[in-house]
C-alpha atoms as a PDB file:
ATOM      1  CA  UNK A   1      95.561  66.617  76.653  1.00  0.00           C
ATOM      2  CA  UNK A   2      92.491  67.892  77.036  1.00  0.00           C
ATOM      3  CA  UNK A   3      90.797  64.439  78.111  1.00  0.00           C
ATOM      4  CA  UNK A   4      93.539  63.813  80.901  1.00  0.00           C
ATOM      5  CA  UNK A   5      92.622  67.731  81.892  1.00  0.00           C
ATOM      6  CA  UNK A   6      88.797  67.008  82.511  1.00  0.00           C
ATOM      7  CA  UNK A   7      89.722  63.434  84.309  1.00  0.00           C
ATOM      8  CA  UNK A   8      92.376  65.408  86.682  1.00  0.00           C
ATOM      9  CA  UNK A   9      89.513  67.828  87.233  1.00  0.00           C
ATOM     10  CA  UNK A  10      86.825  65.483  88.085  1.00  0.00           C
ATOM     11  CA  UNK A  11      89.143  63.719  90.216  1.00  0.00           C
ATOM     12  CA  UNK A  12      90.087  66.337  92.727  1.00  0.00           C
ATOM     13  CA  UNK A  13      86.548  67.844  92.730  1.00  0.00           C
ATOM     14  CA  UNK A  14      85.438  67.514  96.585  1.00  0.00           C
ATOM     15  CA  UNK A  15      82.281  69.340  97.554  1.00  0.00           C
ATOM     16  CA  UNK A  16      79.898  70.058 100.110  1.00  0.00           C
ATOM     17  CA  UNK A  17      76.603  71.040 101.046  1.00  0.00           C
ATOM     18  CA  UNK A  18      75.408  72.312 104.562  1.00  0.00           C
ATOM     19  CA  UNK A  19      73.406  70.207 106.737  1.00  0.00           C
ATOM     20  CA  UNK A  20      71.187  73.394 107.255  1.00  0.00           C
ATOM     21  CA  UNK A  21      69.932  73.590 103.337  1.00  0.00           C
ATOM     22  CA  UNK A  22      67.952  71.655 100.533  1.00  0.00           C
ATOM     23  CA  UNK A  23      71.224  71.825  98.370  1.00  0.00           C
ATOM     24  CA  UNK A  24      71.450  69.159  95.872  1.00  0.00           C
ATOM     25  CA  UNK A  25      73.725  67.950  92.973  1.00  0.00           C
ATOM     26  CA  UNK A  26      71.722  70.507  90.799  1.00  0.00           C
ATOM     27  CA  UNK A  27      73.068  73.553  93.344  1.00  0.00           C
ATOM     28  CA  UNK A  28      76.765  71.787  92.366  1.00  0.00           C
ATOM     29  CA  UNK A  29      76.180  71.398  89.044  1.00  0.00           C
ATOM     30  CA  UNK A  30      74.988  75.038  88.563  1.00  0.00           C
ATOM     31  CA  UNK A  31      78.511  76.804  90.581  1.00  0.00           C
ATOM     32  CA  UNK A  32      80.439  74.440  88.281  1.00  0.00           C
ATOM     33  CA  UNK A  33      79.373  76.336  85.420  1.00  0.00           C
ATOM     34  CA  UNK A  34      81.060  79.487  85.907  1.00  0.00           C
ATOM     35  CA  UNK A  35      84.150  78.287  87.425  1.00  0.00           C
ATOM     36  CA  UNK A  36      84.797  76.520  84.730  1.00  0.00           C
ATOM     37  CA  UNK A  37      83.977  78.996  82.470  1.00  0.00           C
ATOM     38  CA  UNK A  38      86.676  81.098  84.611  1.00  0.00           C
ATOM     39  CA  UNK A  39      89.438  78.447  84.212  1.00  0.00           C
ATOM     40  CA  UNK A  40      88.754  78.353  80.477  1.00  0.00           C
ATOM     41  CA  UNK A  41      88.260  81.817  80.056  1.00  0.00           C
ATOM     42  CA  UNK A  42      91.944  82.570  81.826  1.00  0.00           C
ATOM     43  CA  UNK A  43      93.554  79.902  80.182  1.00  0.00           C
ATOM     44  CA  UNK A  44      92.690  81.046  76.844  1.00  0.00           C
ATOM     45  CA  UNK A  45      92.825  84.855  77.997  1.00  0.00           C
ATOM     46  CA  UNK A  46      88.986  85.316  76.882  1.00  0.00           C
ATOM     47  CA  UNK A  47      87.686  87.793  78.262  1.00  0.00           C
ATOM     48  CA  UNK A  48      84.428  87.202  76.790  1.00  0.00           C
ATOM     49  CA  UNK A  49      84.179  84.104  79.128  1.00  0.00           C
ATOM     50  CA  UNK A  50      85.751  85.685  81.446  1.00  0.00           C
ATOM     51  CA  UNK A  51      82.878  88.443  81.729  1.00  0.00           C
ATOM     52  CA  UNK A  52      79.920  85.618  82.004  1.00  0.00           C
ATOM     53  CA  UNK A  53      81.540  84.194  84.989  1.00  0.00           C
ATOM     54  CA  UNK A  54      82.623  87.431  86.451  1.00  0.00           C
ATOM     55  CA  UNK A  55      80.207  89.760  88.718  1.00  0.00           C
ATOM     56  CA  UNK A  56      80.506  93.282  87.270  1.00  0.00           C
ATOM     57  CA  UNK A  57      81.385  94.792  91.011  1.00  0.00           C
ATOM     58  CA  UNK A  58      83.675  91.895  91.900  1.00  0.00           C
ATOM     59  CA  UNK A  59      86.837  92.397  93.090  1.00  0.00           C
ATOM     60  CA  UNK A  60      90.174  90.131  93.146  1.00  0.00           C
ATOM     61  CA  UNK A  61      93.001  90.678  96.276  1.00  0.00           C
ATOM     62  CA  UNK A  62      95.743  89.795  95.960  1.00  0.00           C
ATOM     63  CA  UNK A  63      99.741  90.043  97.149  1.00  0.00           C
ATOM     64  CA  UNK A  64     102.439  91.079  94.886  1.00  0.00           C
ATOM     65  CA  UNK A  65     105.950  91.499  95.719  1.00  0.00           C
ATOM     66  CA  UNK A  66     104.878  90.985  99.230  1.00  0.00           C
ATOM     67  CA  UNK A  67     102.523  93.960  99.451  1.00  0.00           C
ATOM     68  CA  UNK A  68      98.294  94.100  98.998  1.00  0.00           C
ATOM     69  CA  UNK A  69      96.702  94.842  95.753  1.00  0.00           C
ATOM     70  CA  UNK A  70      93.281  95.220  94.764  1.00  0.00           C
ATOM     71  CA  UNK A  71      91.958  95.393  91.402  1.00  0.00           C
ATOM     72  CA  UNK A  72      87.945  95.326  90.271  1.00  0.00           C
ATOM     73  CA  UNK A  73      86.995  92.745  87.898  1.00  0.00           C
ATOM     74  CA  UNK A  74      86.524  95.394  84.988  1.00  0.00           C
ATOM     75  CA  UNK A  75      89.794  96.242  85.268  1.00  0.00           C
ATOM     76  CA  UNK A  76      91.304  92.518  85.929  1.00  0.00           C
ATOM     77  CA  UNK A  77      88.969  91.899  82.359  1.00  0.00           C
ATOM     78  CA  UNK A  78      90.124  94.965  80.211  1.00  0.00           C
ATOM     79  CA  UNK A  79      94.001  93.503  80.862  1.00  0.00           C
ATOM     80  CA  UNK A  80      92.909  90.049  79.742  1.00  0.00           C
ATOM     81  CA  UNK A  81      94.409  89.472  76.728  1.00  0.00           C
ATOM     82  CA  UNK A  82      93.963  86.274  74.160  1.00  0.00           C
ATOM     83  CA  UNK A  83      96.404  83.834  74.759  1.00  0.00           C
ATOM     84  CA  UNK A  84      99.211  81.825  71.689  1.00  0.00           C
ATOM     85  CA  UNK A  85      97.457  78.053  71.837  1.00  0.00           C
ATOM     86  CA  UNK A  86     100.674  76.710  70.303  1.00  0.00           C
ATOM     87  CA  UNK A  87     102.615  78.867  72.856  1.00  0.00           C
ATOM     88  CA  UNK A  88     103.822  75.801  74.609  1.00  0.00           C
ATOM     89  CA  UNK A  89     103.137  76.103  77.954  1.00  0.00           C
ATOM     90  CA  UNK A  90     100.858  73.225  79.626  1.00  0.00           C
ATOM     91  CA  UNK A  91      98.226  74.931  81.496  1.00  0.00           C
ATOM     92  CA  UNK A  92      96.209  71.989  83.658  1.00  0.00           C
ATOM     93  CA  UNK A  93      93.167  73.621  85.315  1.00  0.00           C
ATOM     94  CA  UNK A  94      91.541  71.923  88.917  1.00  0.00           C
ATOM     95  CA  UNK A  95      88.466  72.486  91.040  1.00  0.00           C
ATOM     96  CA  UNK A  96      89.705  70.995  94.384  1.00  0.00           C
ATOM     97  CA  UNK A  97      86.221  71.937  96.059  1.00  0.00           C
ATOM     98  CA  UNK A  98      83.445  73.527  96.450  1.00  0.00           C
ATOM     99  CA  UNK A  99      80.578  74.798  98.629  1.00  0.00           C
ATOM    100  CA  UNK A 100      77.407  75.773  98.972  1.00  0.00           C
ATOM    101  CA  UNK A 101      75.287  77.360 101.251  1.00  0.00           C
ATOM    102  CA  UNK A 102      72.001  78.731 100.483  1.00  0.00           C
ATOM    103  CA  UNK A 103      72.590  81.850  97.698  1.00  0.00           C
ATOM    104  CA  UNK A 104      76.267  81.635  98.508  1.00  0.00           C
ATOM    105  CA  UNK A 105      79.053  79.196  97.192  1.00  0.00           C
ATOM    106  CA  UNK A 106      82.745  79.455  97.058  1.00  0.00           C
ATOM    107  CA  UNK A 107      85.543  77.423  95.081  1.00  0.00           C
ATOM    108  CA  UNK A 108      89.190  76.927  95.058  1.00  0.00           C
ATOM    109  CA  UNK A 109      90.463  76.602  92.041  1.00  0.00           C
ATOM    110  CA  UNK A 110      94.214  75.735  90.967  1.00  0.00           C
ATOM    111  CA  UNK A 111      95.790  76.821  87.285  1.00  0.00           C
ATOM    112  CA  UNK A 112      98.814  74.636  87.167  1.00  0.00           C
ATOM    113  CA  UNK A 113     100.909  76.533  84.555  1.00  0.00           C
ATOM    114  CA  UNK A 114     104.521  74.866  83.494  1.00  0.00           C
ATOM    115  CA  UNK A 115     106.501  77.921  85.610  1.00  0.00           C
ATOM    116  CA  UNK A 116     103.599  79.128  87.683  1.00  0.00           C
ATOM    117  CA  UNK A 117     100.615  77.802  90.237  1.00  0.00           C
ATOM    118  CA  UNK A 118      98.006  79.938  90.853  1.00  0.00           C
ATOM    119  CA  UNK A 119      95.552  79.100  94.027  1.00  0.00           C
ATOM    120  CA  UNK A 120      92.169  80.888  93.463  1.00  0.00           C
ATOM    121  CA  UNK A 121      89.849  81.451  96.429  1.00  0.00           C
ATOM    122  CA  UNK A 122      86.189  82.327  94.277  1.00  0.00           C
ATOM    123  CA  UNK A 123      83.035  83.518  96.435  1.00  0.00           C
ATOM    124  CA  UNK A 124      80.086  83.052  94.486  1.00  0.00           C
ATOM    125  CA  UNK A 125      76.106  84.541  94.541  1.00  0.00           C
ATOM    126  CA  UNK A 126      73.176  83.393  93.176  1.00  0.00           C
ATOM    127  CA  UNK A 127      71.939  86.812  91.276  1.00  0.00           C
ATOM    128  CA  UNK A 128      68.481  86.730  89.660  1.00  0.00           C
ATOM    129  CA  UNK A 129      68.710  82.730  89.579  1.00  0.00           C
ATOM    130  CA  UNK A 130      72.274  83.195  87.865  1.00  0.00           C
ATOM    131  CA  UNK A 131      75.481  82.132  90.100  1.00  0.00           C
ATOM    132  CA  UNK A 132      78.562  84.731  89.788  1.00  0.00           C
ATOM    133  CA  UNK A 133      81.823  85.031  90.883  1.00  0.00           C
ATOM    134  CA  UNK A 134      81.863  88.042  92.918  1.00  0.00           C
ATOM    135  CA  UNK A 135      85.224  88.230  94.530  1.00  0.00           C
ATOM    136  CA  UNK A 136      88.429  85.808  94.322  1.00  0.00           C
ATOM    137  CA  UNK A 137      91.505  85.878  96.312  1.00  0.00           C
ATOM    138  CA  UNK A 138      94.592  84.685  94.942  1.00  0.00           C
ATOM    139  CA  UNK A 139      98.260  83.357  95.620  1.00  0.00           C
ATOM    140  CA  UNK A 140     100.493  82.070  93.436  1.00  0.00           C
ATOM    141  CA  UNK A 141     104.044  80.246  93.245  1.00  0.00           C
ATOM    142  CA  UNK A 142     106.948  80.777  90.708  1.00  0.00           C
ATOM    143  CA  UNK A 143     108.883  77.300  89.166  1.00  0.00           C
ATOM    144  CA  UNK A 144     106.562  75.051  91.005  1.00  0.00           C
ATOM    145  CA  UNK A 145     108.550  71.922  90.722  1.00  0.00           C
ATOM    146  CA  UNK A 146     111.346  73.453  92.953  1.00  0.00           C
ATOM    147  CA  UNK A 147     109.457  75.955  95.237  1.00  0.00           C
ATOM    148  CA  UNK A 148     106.075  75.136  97.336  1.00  0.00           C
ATOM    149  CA  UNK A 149     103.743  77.610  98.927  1.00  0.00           C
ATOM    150  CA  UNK A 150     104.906  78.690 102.312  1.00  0.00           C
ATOM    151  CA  UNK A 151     103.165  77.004 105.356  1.00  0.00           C
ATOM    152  CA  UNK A 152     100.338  78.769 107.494  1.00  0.00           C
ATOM    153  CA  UNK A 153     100.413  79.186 110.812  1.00  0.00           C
ATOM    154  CA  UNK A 154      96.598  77.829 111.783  1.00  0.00           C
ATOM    155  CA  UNK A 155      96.451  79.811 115.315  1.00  0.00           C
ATOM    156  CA  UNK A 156      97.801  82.960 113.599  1.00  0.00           C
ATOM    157  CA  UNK A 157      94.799  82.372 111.023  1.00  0.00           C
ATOM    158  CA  UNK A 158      91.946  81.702 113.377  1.00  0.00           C
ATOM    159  CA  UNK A 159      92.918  84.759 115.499  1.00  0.00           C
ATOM    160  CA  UNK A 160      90.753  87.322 113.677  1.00  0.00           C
ATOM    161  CA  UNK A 161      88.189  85.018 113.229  1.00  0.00           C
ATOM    162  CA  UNK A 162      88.113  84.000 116.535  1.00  0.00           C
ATOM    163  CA  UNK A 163      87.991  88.119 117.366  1.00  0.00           C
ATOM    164  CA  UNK A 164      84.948  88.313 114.479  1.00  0.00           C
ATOM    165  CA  UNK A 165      82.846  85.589 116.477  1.00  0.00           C
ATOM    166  CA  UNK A 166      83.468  88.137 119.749  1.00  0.00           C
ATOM    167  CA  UNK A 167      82.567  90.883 118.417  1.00  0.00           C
ATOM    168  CA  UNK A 168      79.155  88.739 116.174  1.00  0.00           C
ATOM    169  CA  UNK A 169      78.511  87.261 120.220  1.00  0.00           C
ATOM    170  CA  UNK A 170      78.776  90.746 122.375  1.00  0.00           C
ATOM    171  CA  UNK A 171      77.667  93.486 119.874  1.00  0.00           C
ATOM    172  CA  UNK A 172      81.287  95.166 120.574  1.00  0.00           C
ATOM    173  CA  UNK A 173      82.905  96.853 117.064  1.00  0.00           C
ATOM    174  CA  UNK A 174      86.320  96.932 118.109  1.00  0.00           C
ATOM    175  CA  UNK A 175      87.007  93.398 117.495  1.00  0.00           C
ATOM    176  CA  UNK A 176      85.413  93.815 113.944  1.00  0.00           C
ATOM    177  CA  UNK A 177      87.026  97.068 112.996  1.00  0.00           C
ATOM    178  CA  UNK A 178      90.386  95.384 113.471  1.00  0.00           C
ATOM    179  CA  UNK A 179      90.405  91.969 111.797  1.00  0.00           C
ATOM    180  CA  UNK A 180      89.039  93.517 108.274  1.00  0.00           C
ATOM    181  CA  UNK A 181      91.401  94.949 105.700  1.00  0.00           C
ATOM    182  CA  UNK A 182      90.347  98.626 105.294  1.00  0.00           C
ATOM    183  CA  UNK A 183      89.131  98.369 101.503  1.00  0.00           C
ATOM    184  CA  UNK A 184      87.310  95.086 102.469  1.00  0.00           C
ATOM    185  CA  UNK A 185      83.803  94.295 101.206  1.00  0.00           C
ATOM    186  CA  UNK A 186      80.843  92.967 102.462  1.00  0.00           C
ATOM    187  CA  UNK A 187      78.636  90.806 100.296  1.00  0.00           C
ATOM    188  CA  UNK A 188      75.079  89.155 100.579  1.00  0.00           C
ATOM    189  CA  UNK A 189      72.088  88.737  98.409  1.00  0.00           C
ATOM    190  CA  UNK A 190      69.538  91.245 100.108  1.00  0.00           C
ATOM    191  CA  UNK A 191      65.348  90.355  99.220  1.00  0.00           C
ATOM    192  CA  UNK A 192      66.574  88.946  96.311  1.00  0.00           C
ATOM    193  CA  UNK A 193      69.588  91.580  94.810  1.00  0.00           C
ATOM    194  CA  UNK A 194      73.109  91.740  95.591  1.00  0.00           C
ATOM    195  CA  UNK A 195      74.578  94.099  98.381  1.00  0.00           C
ATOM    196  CA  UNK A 196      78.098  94.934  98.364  1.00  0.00           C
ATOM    197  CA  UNK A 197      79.168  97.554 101.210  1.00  0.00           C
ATOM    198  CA  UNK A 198      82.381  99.120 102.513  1.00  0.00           C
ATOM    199  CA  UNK A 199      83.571  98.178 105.773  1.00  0.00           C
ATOM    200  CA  UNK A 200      82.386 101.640 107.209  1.00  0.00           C
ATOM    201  CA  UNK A 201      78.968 101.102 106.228  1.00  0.00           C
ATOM    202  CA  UNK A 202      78.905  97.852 107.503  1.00  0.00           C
ATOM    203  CA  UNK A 203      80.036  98.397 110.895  1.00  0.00           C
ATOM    204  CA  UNK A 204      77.397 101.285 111.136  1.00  0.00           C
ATOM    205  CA  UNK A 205      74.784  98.880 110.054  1.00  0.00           C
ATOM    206  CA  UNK A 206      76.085  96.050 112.821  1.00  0.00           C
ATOM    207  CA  UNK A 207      75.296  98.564 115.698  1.00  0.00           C
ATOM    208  CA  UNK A 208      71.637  99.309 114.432  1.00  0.00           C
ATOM    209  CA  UNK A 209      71.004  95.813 113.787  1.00  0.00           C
ATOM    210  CA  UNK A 210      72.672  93.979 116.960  1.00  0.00           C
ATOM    211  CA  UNK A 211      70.888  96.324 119.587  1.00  0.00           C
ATOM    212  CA  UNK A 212      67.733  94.368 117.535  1.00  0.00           C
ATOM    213  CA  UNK A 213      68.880  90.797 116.992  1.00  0.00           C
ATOM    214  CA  UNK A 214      68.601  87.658 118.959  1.00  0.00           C
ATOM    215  CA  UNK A 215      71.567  85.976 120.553  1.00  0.00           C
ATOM    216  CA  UNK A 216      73.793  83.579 118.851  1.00  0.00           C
ATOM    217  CA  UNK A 217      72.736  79.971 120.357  1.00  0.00           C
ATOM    218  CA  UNK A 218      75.720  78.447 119.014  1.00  0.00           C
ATOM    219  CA  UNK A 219      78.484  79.433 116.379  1.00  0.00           C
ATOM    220  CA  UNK A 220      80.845  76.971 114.126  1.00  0.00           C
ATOM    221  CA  UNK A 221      83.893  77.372 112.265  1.00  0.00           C
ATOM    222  CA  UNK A 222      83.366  74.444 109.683  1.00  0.00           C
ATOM    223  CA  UNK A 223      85.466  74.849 107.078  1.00  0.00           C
ATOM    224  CA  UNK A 224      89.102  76.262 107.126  1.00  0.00           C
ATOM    225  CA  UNK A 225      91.336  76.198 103.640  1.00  0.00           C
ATOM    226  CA  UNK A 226      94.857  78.098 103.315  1.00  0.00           C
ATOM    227  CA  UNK A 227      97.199  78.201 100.841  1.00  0.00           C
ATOM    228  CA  UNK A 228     100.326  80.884 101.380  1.00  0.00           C
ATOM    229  CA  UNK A 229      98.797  84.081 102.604  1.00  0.00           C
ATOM    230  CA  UNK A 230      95.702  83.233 101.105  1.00  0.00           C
ATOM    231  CA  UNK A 231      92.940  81.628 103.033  1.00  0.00           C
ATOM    232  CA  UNK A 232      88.951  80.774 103.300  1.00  0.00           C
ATOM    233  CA  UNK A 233      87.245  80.300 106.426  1.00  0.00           C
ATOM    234  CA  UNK A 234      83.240  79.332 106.995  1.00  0.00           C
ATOM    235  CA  UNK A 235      81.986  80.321 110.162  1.00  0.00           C
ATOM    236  CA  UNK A 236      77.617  79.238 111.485  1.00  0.00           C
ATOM    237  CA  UNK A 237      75.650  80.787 113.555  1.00  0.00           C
ATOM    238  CA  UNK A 238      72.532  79.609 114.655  1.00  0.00           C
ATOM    239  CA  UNK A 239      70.191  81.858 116.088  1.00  0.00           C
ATOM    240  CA  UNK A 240      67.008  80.733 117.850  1.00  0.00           C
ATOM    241  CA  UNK A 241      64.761  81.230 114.946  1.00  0.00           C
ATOM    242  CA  UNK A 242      67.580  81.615 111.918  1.00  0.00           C
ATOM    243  CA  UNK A 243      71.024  80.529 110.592  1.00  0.00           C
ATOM    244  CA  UNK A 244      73.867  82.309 108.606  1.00  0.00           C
ATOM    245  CA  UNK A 245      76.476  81.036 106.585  1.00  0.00           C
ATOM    246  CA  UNK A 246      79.805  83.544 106.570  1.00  0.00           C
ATOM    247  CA  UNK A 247      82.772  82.796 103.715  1.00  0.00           C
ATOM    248  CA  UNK A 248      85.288  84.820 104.527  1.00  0.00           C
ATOM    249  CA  UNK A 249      88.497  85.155 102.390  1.00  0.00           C
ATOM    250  CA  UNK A 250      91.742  86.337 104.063  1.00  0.00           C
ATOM    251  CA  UNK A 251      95.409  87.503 102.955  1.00  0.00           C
ATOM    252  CA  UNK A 252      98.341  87.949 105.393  1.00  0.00           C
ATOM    253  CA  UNK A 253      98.783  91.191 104.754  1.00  0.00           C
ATOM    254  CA  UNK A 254     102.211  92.827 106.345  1.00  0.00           C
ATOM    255  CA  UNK A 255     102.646  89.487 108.080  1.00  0.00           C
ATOM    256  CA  UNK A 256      99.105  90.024 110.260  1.00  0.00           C
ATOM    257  CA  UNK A 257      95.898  87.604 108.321  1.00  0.00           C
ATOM    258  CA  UNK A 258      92.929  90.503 107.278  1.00  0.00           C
ATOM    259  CA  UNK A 259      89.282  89.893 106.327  1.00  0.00           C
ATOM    260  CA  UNK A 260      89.299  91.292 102.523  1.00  0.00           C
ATOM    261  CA  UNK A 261      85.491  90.086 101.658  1.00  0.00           C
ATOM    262  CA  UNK A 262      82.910  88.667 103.609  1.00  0.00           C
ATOM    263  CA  UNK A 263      80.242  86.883 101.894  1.00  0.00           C
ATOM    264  CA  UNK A 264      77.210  85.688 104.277  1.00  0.00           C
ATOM    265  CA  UNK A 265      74.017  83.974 103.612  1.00  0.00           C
ATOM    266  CA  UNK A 266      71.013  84.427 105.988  1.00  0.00           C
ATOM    267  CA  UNK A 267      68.242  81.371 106.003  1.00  0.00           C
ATOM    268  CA  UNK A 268      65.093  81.234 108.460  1.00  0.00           C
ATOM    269  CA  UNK A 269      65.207  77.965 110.883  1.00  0.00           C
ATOM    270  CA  UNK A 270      61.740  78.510 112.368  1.00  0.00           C
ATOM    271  CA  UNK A 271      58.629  80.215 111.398  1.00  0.00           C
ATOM    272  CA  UNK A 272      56.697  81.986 114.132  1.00  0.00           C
END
């Protein structure tokens, strides 16, 4: 089984890399690493592999019985218990794709359990030379073989993002304030450590920085992925002398799709 489980694997991996980076089979090779150790880790409830993939300040979102839920990786670690090999249940793990972007990557992953699917959304960060999973948004199915995950709308998902490129092109916070989930995060690796900040803070820091920043030449949604009411969305911008890379993972929260962690990447186009 567990030779047909790596062939499956290598057989849906798709990836990427952006047209405006250096990355290389090495930068694919190196995400792999703790996404797999993430699908092996949660199918044999380790949480000891579980930890190495896992960012200490990550966070996974999530809906359960229809409402939002939120729970930090320490917590989502310290439930982990080991799992009953001989328990019976087939549990096939897939990496349908991945992407990377300067010190950002994300993943979707898919844990095809005998009664359940789970869809994983994974935002990665390269941390001191060390790629971690740093948030993951999740949906999942019950008795897969006689229920599917509900369709998506696509104009009902690019609404906020189309409001997020507004507000990114005229400076304006209203747009922004509304398409986030309250409790979202915002995520980047700053001169060389990682920056998580609450939406308040962020917001605060967009109106210093914008009344200082060049225009956006052009913008780009590139890659859209949904599953449910989960979703990831990768929006470009390319500035006159930079570019940045934005991952943003969304739920449909209360049947309206919210921001719940943004994950951007910043890279220098042109040196003065």
């Amino acid at each position: 089984m567990k030779s047909i489980t790596y062939l499956v694997l290598l057989a849906c991996l798709t990836f990427s890399a952006n047209a405006q980076q250096t990355s290389d089979l090495n930068d694919i090779e190196a995400v792999t690493k703790p996404l797999m150790s993430y699908l092996t880790g949660h199918i044999k409830g380790d949480k000891v592999l579980l930890g190495q993939a896992l960012h200490s300040e990550g966070k996974l979102s999530y809906l359960g019985s229809g409402e939002y839920r939120k729970i930090e990786f320490s917590d989502y670690l310290s439930r982990m218990k080991l799992r009953d090999p001989n328990d019976g249940v087939s549990r096939i793990p897939y990496i349908k794709h991945i992407d990377v972007t300067g010190n950002m990557a994300v993943g979707k992953l898919v844990l095809d359990y005998s009664s359940r699917l789970f869809t994983d959304y994974m935002t990665l960060l390269k941390i001191a030379g060390e790629w971690k999973i740093v948030n993951k948004t999740a949906y999942s199915i019950g008795d897969p073989n006689n229920n599917k995950a509900a369709s998506v709308n696509i104009p009902e998902l690019l609404a906020p993002i189309k409001r997020l490129i507004q507000g990114y092109q005229s400076g304006d916070i209203a747009p922004l304030s509304k398409v986030y989930q309250k409790d979202a995060k915002i995520m980047s690796i700053q001169k060389g450590r990682f920056q998580a900040v609450d939406l308040n803070t962020f917001i605060g820091n967009f109106k210093q920085q914008f009344a200082k920043h060049e225009l956006i030449k052009e913008h780009q949604i590139q890659n859209l992925d949904a599953t449910g009411n989960a979703a990831l969305v990768k929006v470009l911008f390319q500035y006159s002398e930079s570019s940045s890379a934005h991952y943003l993972s969304l739920l449909k929260v209360d049947g309206m799709w919210k921001i719940v962690n943004h994950g951007f990447d910043v890279t220098a186009t042109k040196t003065k």
